[in-house]
N, C-alpha and C. Protein backbone atom coordinates (compact mmCIF):
# COMPACT_ATOMS: atom_id res chain seq x y z
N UNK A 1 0.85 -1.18 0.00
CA UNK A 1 0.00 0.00 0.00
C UNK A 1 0.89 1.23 0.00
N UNK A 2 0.49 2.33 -0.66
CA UNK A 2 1.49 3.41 -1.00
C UNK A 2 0.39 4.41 -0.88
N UNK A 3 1.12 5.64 0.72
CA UNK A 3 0.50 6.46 0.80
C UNK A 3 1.19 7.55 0.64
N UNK A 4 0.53 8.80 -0.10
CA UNK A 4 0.92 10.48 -0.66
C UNK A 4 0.55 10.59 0.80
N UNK A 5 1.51 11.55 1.01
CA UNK A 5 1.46 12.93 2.13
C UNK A 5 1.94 14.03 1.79
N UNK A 6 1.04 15.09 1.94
CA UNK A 6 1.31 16.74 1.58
C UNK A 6 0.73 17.59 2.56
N UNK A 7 1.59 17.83 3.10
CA UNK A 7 0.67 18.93 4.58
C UNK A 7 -0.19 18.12 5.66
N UNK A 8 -1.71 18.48 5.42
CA UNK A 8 -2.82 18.02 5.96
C UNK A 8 -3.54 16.81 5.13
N UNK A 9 -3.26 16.48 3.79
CA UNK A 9 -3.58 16.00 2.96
C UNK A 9 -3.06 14.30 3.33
N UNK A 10 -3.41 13.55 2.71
CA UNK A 10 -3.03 12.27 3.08
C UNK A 10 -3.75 11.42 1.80
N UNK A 11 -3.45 10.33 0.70
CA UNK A 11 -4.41 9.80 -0.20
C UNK A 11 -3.77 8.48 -0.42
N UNK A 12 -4.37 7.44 -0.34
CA UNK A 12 -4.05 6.22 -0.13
C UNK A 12 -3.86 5.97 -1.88
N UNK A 13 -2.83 5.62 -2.55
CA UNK A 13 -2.51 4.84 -3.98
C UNK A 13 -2.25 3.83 -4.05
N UNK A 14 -3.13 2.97 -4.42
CA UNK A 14 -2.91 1.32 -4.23
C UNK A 14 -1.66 0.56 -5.56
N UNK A 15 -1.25 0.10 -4.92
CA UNK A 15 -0.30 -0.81 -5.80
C UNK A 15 -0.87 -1.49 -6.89
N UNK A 16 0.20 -1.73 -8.01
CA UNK A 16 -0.60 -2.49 -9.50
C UNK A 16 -1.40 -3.74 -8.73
N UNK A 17 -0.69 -4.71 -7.90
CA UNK A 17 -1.45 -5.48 -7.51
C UNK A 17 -2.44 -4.90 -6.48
N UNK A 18 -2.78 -4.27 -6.12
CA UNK A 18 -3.89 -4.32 -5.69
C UNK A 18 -5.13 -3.60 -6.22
N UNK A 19 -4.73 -2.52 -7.38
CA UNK A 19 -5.64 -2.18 -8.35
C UNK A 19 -6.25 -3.48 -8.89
N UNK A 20 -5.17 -4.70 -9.47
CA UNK A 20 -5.96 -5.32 -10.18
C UNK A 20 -6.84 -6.37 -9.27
N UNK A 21 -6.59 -6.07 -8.40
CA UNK A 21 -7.51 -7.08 -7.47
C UNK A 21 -9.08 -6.62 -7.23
N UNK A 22 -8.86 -5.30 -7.56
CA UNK A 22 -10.19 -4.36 -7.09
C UNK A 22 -10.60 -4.26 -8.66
N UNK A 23 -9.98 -4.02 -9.29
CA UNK A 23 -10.60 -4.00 -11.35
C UNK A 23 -11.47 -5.54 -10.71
N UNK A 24 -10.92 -6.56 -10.56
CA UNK A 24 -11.23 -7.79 -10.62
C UNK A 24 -12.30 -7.66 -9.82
N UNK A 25 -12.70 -7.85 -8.64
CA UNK A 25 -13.58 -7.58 -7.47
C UNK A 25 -14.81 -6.66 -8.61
N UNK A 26 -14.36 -6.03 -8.79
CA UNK A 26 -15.01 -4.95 -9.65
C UNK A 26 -15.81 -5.78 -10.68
N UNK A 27 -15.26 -5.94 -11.62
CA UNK A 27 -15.75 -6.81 -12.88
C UNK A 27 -16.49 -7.93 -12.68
N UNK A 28 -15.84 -8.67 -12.09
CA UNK A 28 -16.97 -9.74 -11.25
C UNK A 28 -18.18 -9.34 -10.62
N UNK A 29 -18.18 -8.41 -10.13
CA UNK A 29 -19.56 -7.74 -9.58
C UNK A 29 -20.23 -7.30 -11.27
N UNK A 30 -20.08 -6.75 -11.63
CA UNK A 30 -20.77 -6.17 -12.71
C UNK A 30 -21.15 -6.93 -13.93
N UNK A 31 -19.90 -7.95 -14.00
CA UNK A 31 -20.59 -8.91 -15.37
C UNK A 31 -20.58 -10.18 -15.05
N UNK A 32 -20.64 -10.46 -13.77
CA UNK A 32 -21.23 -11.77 -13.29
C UNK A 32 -20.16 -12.74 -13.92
N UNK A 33 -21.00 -13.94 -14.40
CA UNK A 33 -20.12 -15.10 -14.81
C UNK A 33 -19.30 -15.18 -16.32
N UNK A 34 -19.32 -13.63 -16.90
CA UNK A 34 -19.00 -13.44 -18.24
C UNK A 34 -17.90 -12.11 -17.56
N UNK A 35 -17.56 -12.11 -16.61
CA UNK A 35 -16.74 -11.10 -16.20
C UNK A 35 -15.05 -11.55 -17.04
N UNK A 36 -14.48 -12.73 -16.90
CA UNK A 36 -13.20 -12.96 -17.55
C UNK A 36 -13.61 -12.82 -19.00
N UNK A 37 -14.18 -13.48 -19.60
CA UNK A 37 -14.46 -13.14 -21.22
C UNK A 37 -14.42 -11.58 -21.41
N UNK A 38 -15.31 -11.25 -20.25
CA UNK A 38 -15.34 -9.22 -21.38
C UNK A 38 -13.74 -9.01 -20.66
N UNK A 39 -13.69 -9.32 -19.57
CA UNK A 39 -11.93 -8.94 -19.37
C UNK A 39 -10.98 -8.69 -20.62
N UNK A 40 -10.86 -10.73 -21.05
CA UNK A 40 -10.19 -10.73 -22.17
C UNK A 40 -10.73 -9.83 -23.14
N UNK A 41 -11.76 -9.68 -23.52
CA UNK A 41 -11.83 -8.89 -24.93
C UNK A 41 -11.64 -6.91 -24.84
N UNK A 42 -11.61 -6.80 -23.56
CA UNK A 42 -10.89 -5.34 -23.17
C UNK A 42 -9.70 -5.19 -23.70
N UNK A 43 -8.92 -6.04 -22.99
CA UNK A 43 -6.86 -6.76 -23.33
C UNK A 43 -7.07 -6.68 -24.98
N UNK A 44 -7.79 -7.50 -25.71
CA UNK A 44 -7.73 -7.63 -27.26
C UNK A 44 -8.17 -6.32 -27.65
N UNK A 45 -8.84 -5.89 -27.10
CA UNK A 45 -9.28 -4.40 -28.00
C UNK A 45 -8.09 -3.21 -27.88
N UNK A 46 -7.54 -3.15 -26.34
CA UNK A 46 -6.61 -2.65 -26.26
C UNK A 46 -4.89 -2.82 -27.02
N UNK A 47 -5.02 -4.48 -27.13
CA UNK A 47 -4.07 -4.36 -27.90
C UNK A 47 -4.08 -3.85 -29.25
N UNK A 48 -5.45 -3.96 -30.04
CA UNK A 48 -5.02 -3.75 -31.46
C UNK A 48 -5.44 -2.16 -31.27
N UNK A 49 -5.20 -1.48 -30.46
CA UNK A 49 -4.62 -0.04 -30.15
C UNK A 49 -3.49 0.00 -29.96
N UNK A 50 -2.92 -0.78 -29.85
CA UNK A 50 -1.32 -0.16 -29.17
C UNK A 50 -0.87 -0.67 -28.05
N UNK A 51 -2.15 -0.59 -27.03
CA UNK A 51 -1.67 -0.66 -25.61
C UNK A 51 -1.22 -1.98 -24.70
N UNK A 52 -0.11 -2.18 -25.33
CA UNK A 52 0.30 -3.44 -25.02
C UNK A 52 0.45 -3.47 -23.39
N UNK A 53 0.37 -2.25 -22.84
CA UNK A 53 1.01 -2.89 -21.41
C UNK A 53 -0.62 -2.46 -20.64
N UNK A 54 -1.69 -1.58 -21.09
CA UNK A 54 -2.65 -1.99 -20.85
C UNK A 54 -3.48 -3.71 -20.96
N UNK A 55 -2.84 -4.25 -22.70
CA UNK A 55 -3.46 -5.34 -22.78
C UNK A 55 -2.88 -6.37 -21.32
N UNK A 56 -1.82 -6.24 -21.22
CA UNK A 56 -1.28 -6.96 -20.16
C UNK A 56 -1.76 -7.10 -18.86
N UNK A 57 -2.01 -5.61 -18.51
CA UNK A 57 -2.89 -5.51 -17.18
C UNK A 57 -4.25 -6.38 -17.18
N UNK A 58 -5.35 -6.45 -18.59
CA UNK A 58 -6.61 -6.70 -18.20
C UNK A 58 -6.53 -8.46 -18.37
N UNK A 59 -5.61 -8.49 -18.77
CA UNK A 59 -4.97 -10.39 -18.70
C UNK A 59 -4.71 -10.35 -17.91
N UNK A 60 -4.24 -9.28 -16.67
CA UNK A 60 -4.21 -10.33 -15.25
C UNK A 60 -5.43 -9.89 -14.51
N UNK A 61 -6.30 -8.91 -14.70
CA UNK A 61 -7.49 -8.77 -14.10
C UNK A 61 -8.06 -9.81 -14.43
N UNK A 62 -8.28 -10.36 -15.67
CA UNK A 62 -9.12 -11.60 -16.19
C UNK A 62 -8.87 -12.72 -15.44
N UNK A 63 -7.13 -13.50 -15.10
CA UNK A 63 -6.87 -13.76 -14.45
C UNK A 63 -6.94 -14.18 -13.14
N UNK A 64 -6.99 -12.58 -12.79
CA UNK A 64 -7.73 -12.76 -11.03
C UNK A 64 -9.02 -13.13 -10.93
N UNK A 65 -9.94 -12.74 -11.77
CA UNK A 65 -11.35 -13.11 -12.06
C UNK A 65 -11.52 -14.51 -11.78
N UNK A 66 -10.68 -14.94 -12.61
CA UNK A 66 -10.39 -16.58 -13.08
C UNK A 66 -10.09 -17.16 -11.64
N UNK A 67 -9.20 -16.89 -10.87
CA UNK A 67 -8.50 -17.22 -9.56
C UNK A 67 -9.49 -16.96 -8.55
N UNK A 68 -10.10 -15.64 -8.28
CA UNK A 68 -11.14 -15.53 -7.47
C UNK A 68 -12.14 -16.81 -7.71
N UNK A 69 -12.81 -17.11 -9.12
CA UNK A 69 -14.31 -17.56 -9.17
C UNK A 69 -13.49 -19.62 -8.32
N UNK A 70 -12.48 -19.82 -9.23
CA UNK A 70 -12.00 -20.89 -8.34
C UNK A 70 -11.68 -21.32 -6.96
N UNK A 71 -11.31 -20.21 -6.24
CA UNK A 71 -11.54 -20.28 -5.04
C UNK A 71 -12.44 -20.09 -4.25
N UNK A 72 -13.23 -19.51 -4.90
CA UNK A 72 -14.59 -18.84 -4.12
C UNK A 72 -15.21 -19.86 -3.48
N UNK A 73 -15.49 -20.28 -1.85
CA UNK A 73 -15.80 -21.25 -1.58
C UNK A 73 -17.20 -21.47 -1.86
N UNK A 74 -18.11 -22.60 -2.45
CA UNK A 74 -19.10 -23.07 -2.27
C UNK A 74 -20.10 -23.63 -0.97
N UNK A 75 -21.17 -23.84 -1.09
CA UNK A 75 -21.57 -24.26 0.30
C UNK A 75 -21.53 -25.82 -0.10
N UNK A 76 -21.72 -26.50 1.14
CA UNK A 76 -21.63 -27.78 1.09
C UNK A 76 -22.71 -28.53 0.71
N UNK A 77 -23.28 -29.68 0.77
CA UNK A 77 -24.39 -30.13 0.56
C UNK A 77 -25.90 -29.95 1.15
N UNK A 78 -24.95 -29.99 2.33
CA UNK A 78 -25.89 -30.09 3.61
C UNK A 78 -26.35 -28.51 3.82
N UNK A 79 -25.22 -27.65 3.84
CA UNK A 79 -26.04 -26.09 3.72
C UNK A 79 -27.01 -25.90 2.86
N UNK A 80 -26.63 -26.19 1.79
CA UNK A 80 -27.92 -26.13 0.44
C UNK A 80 -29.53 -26.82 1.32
N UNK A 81 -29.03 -27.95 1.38
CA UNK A 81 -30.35 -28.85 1.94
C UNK A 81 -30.92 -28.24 3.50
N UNK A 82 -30.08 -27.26 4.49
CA UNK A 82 -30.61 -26.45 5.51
C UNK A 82 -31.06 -25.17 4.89
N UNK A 83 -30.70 -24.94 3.92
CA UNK A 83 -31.10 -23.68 3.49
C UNK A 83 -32.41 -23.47 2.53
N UNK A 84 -32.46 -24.91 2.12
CA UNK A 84 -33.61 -25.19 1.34
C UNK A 84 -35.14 -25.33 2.25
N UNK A 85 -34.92 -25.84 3.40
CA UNK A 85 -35.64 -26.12 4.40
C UNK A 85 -36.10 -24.96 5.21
């Protein structure tokens, strides 16, 4: 975590990794289970602009997308079946 200080002023600037953790967090909220696909096709659009080190970034937001939805724990059987009840 990387914080500016100027006087009275104070503003928290988050690190590449932790921007892309929050793009990610982010994207996943907003496009649900199609969140890595529009990821990738951000990265592809950006590249055939130029922006190769943008495309790079939204390949690892996609990434994290990818890493988040795999870890994301599920409920178990039995929660489903208490929760159904």
């Amino acid at each position: 975590m990387n914080v500016f200080t100027g006087g009275d002023l104070r503003m928290w600037i988050p690190t590449k990794v932790e921007a892309v953790e929050m793009y990610a967090r982010f994207w996943a909220s907003r496009y649900g289970h199609t969140a890595s696909v529009s990821a990738r096709e951000m990265a592809v659009s950006l590249k055939m602009k130029g922006d190769l080190e943008g495309q790079k970034v939204w390949i690892e937001v996609a990434e994290a997308i990818d890493h988040r939805a795999k870890t994301k724990r599920r409920p178990t059987h039995q929660e489903t079946v208490t929760a159904a009840s």
